[in-house]
PDBML (XML) file of the C-alpha atoms, coordinates in Angstrom:
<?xml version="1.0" encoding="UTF-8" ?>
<PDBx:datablock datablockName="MODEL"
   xmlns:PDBx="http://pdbml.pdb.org/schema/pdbx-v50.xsd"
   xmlns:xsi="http://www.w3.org/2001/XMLSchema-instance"
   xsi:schemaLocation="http://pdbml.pdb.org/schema/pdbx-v50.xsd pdbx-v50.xsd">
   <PDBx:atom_siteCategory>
      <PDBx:atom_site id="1">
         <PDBx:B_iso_or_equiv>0.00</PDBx:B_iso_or_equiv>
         <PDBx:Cartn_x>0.000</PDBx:Cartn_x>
         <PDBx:Cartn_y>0.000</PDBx:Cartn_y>
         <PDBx:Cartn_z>0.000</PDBx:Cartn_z>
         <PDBx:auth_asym_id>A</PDBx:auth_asym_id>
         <PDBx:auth_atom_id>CA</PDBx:auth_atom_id>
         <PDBx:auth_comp_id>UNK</PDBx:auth_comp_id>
         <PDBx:auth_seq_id>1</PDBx:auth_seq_id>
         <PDBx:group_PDB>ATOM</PDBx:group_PDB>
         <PDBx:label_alt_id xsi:nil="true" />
         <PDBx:label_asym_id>A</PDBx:label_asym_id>
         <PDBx:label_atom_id>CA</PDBx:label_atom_id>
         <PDBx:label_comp_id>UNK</PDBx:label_comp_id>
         <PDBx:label_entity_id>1</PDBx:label_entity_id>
         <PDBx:label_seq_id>1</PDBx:label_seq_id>
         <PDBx:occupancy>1.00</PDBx:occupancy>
         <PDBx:pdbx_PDB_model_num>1</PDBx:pdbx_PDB_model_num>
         <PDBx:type_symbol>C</PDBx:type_symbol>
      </PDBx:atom_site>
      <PDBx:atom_site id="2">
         <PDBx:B_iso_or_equiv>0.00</PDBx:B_iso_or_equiv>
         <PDBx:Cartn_x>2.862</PDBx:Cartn_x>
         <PDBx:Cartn_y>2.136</PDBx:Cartn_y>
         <PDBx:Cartn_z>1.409</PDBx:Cartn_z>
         <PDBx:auth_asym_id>A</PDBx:auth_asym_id>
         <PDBx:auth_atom_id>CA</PDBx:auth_atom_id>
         <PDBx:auth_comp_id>UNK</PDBx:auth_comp_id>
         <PDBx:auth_seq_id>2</PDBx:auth_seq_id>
         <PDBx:group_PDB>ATOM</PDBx:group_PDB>
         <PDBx:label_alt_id xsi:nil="true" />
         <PDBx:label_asym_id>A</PDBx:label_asym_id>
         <PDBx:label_atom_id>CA</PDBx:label_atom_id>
         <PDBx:label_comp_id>UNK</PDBx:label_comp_id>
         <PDBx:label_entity_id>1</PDBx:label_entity_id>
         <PDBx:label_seq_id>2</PDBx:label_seq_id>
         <PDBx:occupancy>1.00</PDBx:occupancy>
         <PDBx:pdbx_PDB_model_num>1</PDBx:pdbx_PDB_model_num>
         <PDBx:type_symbol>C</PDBx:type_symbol>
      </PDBx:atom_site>
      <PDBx:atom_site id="3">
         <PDBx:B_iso_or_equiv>0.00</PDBx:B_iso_or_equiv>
         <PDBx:Cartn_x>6.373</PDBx:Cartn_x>
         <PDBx:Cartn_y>3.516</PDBx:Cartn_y>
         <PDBx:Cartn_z>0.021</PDBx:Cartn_z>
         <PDBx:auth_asym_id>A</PDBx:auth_asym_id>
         <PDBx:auth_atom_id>CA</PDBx:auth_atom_id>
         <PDBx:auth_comp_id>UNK</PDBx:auth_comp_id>
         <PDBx:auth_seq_id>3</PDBx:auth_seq_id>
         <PDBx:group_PDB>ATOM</PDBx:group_PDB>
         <PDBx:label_alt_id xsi:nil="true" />
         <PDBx:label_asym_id>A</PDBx:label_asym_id>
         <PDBx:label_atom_id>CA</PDBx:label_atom_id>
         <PDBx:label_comp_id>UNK</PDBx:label_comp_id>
         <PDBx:label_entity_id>1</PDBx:label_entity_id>
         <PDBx:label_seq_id>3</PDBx:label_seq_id>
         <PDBx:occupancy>1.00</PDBx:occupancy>
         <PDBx:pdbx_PDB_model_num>1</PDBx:pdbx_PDB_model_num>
         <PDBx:type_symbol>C</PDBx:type_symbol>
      </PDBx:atom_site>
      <PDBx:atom_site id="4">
         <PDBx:B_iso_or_equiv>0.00</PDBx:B_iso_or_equiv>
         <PDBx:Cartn_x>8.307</PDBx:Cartn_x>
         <PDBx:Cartn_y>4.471</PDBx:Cartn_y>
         <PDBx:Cartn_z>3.127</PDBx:Cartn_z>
         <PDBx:auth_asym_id>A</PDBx:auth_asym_id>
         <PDBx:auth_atom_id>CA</PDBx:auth_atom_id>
         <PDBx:auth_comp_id>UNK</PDBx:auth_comp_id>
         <PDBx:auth_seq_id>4</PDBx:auth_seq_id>
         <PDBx:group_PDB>ATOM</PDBx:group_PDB>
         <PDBx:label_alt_id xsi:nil="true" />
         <PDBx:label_asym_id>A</PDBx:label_asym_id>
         <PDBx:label_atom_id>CA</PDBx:label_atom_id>
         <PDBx:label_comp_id>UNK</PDBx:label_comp_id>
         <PDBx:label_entity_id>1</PDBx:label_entity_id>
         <PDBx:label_seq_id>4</PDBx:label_seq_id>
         <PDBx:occupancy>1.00</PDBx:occupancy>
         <PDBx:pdbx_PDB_model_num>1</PDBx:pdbx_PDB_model_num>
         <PDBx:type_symbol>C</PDBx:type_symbol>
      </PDBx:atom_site>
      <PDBx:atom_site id="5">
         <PDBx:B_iso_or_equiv>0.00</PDBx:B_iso_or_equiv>
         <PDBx:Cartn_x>11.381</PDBx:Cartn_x>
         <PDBx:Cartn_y>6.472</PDBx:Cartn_y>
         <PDBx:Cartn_z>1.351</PDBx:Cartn_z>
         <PDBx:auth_asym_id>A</PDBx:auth_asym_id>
         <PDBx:auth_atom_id>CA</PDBx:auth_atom_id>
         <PDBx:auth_comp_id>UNK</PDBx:auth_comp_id>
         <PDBx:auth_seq_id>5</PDBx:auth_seq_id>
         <PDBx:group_PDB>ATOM</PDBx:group_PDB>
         <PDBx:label_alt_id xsi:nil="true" />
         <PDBx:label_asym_id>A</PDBx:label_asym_id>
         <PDBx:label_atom_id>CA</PDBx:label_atom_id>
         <PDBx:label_comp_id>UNK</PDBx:label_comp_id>
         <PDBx:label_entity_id>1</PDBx:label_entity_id>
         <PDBx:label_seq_id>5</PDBx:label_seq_id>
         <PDBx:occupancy>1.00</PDBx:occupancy>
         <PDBx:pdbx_PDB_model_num>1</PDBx:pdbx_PDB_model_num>
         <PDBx:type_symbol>C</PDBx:type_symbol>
      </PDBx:atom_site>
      <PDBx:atom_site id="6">
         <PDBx:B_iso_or_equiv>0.00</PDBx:B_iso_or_equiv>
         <PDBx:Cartn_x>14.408</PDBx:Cartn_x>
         <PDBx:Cartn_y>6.784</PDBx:Cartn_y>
         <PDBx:Cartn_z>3.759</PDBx:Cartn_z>
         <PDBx:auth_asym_id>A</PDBx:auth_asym_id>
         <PDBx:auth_atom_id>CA</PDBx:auth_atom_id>
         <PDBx:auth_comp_id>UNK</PDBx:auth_comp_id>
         <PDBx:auth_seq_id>6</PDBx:auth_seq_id>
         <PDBx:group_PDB>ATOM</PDBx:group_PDB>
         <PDBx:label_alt_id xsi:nil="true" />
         <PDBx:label_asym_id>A</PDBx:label_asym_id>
         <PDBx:label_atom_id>CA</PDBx:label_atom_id>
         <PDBx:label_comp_id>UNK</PDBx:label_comp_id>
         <PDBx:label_entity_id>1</PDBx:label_entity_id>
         <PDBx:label_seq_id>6</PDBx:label_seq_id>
         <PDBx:occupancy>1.00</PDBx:occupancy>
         <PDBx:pdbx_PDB_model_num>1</PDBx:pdbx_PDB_model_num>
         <PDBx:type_symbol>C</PDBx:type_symbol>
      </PDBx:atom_site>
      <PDBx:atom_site id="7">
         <PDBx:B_iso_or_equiv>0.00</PDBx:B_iso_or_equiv>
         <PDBx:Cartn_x>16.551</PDBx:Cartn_x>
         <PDBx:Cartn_y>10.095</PDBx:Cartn_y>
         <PDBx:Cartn_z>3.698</PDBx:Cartn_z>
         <PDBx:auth_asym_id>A</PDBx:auth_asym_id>
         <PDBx:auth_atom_id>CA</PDBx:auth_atom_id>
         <PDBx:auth_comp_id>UNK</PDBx:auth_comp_id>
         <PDBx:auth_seq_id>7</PDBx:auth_seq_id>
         <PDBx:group_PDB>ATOM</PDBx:group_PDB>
         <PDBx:label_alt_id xsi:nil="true" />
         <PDBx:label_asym_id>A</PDBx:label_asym_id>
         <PDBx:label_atom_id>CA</PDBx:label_atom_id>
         <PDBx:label_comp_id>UNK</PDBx:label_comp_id>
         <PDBx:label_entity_id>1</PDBx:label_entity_id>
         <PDBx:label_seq_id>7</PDBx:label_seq_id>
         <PDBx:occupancy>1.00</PDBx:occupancy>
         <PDBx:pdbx_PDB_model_num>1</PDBx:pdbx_PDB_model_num>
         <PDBx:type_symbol>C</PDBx:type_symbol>
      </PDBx:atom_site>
      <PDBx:atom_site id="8">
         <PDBx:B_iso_or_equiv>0.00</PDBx:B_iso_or_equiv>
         <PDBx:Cartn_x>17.509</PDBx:Cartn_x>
         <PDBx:Cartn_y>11.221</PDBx:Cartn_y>
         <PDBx:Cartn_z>1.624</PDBx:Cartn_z>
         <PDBx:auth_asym_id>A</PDBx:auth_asym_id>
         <PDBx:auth_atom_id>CA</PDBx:auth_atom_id>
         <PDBx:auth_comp_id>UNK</PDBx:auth_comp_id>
         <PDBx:auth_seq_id>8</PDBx:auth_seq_id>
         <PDBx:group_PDB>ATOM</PDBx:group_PDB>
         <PDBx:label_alt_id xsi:nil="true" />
         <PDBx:label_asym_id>A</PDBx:label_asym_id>
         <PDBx:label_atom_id>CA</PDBx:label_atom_id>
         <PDBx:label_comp_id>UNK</PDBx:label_comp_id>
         <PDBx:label_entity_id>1</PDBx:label_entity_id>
         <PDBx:label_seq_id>8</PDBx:label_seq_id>
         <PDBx:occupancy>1.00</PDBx:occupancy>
         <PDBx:pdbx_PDB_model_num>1</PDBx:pdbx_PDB_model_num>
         <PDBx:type_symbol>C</PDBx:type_symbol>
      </PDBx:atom_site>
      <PDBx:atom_site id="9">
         <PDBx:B_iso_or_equiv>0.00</PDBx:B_iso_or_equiv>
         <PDBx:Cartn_x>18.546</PDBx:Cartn_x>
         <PDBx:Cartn_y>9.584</PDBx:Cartn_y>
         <PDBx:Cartn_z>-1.540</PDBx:Cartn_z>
         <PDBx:auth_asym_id>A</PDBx:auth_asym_id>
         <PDBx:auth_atom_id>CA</PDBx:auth_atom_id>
         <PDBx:auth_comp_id>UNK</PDBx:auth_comp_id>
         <PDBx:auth_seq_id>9</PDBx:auth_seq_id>
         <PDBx:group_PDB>ATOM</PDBx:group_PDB>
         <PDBx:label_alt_id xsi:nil="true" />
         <PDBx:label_asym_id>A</PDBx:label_asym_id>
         <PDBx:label_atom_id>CA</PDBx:label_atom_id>
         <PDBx:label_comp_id>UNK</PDBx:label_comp_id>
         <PDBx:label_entity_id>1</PDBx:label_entity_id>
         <PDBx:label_seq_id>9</PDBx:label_seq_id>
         <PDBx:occupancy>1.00</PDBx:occupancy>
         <PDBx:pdbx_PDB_model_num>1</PDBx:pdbx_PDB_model_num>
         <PDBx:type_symbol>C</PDBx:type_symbol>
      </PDBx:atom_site>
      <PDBx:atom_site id="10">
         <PDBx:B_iso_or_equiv>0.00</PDBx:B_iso_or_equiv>
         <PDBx:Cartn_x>15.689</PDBx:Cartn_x>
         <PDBx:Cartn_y>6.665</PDBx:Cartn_y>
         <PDBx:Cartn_z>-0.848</PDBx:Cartn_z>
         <PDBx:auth_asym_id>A</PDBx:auth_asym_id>
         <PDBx:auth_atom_id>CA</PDBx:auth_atom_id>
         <PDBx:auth_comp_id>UNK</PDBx:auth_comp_id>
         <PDBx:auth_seq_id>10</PDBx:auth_seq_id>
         <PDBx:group_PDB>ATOM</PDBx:group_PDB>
         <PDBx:label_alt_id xsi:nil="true" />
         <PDBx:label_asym_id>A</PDBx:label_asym_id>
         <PDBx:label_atom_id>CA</PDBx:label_atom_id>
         <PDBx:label_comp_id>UNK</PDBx:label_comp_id>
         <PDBx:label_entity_id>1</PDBx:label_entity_id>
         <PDBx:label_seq_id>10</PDBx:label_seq_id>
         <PDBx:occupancy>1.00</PDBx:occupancy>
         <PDBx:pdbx_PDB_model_num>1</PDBx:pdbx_PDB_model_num>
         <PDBx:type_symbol>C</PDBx:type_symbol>
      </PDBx:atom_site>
      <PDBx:atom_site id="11">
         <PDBx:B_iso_or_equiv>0.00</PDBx:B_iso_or_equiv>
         <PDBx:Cartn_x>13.631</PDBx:Cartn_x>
         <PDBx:Cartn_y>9.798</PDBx:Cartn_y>
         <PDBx:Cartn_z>-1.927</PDBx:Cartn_z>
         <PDBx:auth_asym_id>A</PDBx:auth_asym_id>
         <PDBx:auth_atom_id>CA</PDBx:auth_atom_id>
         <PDBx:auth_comp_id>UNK</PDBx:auth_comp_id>
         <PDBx:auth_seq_id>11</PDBx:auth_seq_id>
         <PDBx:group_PDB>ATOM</PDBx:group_PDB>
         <PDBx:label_alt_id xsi:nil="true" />
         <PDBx:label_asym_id>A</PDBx:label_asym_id>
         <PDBx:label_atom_id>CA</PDBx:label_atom_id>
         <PDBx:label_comp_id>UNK</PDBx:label_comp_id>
         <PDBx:label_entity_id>1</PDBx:label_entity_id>
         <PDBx:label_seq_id>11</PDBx:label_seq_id>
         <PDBx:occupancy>1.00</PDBx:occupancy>
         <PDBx:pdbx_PDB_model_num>1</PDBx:pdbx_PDB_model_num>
         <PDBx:type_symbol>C</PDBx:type_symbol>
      </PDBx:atom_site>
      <PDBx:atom_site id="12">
         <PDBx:B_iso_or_equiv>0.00</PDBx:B_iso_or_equiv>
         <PDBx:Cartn_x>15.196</PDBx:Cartn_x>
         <PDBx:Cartn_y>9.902</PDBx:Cartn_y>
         <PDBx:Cartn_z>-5.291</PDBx:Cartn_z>
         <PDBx:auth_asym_id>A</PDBx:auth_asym_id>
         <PDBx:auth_atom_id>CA</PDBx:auth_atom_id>
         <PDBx:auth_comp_id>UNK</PDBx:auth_comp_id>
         <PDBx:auth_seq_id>12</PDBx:auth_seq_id>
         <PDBx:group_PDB>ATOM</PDBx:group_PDB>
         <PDBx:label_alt_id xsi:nil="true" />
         <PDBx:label_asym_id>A</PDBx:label_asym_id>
         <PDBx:label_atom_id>CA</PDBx:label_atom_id>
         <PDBx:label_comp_id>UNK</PDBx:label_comp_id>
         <PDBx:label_entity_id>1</PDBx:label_entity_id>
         <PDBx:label_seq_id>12</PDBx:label_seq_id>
         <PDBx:occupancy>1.00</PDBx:occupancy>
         <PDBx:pdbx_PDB_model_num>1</PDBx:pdbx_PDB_model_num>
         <PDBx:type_symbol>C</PDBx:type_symbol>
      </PDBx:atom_site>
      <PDBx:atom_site id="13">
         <PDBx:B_iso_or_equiv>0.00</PDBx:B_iso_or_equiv>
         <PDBx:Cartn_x>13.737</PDBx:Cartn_x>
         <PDBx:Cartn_y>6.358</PDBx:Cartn_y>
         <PDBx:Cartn_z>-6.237</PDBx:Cartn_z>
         <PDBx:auth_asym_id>A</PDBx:auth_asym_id>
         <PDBx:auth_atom_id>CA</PDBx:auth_atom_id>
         <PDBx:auth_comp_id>UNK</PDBx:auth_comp_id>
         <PDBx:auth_seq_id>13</PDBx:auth_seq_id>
         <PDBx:group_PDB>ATOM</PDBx:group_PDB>
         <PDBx:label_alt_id xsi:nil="true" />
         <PDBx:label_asym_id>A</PDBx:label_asym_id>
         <PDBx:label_atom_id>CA</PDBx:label_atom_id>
         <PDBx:label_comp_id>UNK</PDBx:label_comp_id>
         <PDBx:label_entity_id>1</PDBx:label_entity_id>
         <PDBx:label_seq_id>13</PDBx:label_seq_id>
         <PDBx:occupancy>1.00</PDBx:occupancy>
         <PDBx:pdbx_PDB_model_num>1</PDBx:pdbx_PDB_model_num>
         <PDBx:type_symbol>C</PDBx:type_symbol>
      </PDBx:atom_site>
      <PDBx:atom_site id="14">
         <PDBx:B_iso_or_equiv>0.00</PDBx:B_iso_or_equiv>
         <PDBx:Cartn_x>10.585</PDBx:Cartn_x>
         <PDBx:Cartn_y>6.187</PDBx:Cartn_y>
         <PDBx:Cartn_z>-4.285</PDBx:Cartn_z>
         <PDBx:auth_asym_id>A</PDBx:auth_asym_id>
         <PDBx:auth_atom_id>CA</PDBx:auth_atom_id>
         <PDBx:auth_comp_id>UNK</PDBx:auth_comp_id>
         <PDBx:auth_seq_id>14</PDBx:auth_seq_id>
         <PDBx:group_PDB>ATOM</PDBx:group_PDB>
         <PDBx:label_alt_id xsi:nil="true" />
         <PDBx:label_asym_id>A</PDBx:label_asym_id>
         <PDBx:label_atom_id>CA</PDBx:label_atom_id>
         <PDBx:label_comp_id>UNK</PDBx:label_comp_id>
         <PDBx:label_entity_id>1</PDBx:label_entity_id>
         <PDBx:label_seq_id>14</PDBx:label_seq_id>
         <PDBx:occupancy>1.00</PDBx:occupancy>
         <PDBx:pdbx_PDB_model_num>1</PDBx:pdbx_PDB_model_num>
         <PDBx:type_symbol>C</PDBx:type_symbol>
      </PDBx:atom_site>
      <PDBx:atom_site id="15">
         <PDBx:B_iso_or_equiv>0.00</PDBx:B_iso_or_equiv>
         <PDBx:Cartn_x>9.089</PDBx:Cartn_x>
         <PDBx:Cartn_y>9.289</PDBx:Cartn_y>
         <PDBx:Cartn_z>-5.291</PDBx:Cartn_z>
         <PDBx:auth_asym_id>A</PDBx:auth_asym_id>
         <PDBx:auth_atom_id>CA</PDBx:auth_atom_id>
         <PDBx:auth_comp_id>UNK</PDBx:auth_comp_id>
         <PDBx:auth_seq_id>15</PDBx:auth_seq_id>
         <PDBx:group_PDB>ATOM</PDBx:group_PDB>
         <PDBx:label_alt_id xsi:nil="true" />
         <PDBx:label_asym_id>A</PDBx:label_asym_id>
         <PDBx:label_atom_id>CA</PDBx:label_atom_id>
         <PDBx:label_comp_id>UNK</PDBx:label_comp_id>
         <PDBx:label_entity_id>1</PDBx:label_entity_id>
         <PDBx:label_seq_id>15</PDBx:label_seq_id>
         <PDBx:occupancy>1.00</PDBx:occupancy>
         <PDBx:pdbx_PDB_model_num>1</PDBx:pdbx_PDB_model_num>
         <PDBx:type_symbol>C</PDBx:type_symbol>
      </PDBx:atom_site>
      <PDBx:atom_site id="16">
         <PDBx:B_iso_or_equiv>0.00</PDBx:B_iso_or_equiv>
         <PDBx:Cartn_x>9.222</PDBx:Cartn_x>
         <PDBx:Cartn_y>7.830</PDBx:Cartn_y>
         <PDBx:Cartn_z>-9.233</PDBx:Cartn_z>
         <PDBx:auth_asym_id>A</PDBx:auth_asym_id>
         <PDBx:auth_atom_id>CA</PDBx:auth_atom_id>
         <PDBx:auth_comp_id>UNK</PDBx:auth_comp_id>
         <PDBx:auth_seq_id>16</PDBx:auth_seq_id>
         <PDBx:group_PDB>ATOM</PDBx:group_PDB>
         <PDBx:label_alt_id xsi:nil="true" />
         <PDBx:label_asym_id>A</PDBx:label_asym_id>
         <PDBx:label_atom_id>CA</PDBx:label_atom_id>
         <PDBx:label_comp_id>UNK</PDBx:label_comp_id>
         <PDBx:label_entity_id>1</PDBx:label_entity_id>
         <PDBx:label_seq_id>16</PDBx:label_seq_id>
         <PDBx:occupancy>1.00</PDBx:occupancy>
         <PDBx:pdbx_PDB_model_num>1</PDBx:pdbx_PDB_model_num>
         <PDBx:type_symbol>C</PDBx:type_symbol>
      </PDBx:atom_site>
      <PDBx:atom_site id="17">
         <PDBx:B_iso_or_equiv>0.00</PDBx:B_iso_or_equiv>
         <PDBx:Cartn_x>7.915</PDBx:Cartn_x>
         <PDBx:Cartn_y>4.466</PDBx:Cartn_y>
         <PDBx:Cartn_z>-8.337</PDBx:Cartn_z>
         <PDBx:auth_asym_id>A</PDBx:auth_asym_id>
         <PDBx:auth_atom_id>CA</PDBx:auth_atom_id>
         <PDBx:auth_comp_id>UNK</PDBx:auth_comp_id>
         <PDBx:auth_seq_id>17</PDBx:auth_seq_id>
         <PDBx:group_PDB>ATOM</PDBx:group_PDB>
         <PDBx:label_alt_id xsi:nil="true" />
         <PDBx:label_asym_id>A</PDBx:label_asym_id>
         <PDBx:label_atom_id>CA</PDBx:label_atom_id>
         <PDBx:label_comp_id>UNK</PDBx:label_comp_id>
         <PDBx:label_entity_id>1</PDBx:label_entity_id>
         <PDBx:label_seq_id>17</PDBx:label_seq_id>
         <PDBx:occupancy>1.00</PDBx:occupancy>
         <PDBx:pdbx_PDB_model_num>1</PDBx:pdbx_PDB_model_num>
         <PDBx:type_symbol>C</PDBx:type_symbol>
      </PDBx:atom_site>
      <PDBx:atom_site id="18">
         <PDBx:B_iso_or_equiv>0.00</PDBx:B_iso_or_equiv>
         <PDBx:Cartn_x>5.304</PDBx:Cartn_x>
         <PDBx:Cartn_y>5.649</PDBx:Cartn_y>
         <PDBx:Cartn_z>-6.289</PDBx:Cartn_z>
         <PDBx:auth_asym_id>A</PDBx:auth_asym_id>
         <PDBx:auth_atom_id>CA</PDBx:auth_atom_id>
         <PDBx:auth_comp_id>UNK</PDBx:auth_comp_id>
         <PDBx:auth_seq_id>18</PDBx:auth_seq_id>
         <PDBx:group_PDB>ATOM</PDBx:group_PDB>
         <PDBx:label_alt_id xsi:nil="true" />
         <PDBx:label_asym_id>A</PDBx:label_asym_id>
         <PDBx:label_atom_id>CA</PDBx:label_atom_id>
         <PDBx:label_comp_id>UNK</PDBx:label_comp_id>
         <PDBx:label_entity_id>1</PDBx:label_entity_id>
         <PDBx:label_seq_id>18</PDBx:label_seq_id>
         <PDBx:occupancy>1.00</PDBx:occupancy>
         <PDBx:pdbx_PDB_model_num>1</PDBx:pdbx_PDB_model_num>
         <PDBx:type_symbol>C</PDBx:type_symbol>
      </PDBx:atom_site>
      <PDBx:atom_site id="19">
         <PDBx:B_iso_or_equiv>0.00</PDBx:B_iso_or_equiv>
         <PDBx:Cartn_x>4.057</PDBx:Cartn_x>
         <PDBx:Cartn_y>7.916</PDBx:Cartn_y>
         <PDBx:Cartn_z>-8.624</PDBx:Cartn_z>
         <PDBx:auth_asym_id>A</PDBx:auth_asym_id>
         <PDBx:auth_atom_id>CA</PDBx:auth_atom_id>
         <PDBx:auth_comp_id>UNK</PDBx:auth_comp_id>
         <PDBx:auth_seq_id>19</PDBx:auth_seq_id>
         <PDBx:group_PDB>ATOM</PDBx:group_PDB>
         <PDBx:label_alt_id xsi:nil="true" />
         <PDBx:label_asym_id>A</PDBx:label_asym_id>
         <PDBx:label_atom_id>CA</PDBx:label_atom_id>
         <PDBx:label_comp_id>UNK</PDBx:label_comp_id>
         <PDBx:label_entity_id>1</PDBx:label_entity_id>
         <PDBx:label_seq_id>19</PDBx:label_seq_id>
         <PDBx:occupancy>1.00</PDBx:occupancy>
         <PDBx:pdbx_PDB_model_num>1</PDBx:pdbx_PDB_model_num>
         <PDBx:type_symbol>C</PDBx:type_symbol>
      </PDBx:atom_site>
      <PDBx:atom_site id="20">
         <PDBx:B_iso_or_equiv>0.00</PDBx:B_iso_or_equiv>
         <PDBx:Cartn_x>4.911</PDBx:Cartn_x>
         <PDBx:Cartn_y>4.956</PDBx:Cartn_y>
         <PDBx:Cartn_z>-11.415</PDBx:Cartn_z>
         <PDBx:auth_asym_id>A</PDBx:auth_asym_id>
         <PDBx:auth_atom_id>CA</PDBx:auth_atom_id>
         <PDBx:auth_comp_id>UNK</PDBx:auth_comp_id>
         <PDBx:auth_seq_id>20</PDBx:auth_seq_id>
         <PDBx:group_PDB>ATOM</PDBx:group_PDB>
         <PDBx:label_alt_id xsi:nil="true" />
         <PDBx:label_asym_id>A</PDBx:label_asym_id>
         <PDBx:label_atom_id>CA</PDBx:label_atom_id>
         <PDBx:label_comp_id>UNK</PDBx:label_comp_id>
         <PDBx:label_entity_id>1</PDBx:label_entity_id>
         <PDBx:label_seq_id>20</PDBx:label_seq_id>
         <PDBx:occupancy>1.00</PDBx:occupancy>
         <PDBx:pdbx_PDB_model_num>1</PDBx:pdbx_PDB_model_num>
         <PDBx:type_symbol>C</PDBx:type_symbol>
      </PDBx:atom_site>
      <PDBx:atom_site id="21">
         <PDBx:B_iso_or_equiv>0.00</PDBx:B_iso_or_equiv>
         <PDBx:Cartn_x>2.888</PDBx:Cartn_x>
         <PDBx:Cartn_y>2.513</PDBx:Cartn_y>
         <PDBx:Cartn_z>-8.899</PDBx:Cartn_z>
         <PDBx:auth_asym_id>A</PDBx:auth_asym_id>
         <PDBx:auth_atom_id>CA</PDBx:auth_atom_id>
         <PDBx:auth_comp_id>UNK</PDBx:auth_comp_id>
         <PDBx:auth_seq_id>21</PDBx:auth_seq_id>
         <PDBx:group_PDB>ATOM</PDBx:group_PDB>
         <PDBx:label_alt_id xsi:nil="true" />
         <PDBx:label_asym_id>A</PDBx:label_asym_id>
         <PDBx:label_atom_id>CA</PDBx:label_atom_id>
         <PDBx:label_comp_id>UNK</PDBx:label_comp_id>
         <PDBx:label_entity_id>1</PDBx:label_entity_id>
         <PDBx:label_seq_id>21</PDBx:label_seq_id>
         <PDBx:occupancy>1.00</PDBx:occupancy>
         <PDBx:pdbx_PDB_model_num>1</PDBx:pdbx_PDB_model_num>
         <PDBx:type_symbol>C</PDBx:type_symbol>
      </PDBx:atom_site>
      <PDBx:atom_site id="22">
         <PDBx:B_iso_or_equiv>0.00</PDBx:B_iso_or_equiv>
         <PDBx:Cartn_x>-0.042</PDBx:Cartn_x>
         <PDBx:Cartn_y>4.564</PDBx:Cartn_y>
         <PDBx:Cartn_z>-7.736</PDBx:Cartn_z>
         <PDBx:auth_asym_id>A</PDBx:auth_asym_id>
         <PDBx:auth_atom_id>CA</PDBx:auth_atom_id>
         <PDBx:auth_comp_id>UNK</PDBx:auth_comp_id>
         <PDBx:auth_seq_id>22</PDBx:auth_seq_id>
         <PDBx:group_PDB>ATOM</PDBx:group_PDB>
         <PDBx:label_alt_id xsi:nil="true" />
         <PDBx:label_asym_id>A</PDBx:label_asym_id>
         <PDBx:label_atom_id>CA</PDBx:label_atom_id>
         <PDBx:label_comp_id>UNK</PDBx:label_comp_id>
         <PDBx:label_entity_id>1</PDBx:label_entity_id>
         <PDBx:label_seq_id>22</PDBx:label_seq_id>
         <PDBx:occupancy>1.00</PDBx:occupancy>
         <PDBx:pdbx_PDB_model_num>1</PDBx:pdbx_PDB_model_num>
         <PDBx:type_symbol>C</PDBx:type_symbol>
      </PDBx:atom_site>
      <PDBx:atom_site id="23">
         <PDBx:B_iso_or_equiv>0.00</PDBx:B_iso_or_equiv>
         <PDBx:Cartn_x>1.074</PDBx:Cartn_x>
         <PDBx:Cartn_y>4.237</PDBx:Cartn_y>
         <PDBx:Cartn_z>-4.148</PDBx:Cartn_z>
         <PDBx:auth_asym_id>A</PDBx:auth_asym_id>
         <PDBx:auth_atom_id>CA</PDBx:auth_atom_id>
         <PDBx:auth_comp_id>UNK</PDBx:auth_comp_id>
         <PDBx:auth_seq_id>23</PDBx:auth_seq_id>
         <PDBx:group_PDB>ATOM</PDBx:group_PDB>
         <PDBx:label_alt_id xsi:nil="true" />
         <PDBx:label_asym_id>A</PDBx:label_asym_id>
         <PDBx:label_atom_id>CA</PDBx:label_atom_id>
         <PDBx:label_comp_id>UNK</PDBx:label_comp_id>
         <PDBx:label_entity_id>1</PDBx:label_entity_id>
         <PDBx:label_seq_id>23</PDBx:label_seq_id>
         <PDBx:occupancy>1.00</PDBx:occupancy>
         <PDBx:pdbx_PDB_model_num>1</PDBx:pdbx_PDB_model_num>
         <PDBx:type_symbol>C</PDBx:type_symbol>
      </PDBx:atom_site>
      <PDBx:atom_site id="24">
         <PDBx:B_iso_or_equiv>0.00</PDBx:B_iso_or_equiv>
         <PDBx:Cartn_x>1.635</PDBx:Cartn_x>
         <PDBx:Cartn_y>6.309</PDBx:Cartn_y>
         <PDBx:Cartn_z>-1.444</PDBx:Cartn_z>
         <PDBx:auth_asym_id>A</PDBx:auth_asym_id>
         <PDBx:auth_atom_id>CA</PDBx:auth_atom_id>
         <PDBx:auth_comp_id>UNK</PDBx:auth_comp_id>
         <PDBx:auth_seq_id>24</PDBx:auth_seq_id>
         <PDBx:group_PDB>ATOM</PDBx:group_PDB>
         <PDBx:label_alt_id xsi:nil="true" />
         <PDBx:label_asym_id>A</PDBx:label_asym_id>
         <PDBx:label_atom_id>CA</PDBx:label_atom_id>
         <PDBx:label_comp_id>UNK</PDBx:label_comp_id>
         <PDBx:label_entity_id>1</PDBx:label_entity_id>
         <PDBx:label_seq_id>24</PDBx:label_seq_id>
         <PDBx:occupancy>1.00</PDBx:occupancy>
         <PDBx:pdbx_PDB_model_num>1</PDBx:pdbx_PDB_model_num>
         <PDBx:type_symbol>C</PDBx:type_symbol>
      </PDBx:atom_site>
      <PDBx:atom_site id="25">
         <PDBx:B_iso_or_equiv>0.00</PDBx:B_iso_or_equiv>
         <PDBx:Cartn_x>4.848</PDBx:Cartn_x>
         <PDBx:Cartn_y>7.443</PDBx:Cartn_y>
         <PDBx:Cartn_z>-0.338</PDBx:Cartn_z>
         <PDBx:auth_asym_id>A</PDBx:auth_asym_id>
         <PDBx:auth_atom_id>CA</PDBx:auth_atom_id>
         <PDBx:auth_comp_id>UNK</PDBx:auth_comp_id>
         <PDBx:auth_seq_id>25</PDBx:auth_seq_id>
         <PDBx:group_PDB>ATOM</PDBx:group_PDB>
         <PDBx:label_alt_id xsi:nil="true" />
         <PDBx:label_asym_id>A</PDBx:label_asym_id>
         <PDBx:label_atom_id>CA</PDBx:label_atom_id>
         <PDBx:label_comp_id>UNK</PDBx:label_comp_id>
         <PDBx:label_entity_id>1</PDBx:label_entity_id>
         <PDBx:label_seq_id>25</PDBx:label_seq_id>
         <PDBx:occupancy>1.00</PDBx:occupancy>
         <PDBx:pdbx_PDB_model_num>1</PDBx:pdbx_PDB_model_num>
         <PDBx:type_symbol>C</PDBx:type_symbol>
      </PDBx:atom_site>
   </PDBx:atom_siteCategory>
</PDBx:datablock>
């Protein structure tokens, strides 16, 4: 359900593959 995006560079991919994926981040 959840992308849980550690900082700071874990921002850098989640924010595309939750947008990609529909999810929330």
């Amino acid at each position: 359900d959840v992308i849980a995006a550690v900082e700071s560079r874990g921002f850098l991919f989640g924010t595309p593959i939750a947008y990609n994926e529909n999810k929330s981040l």
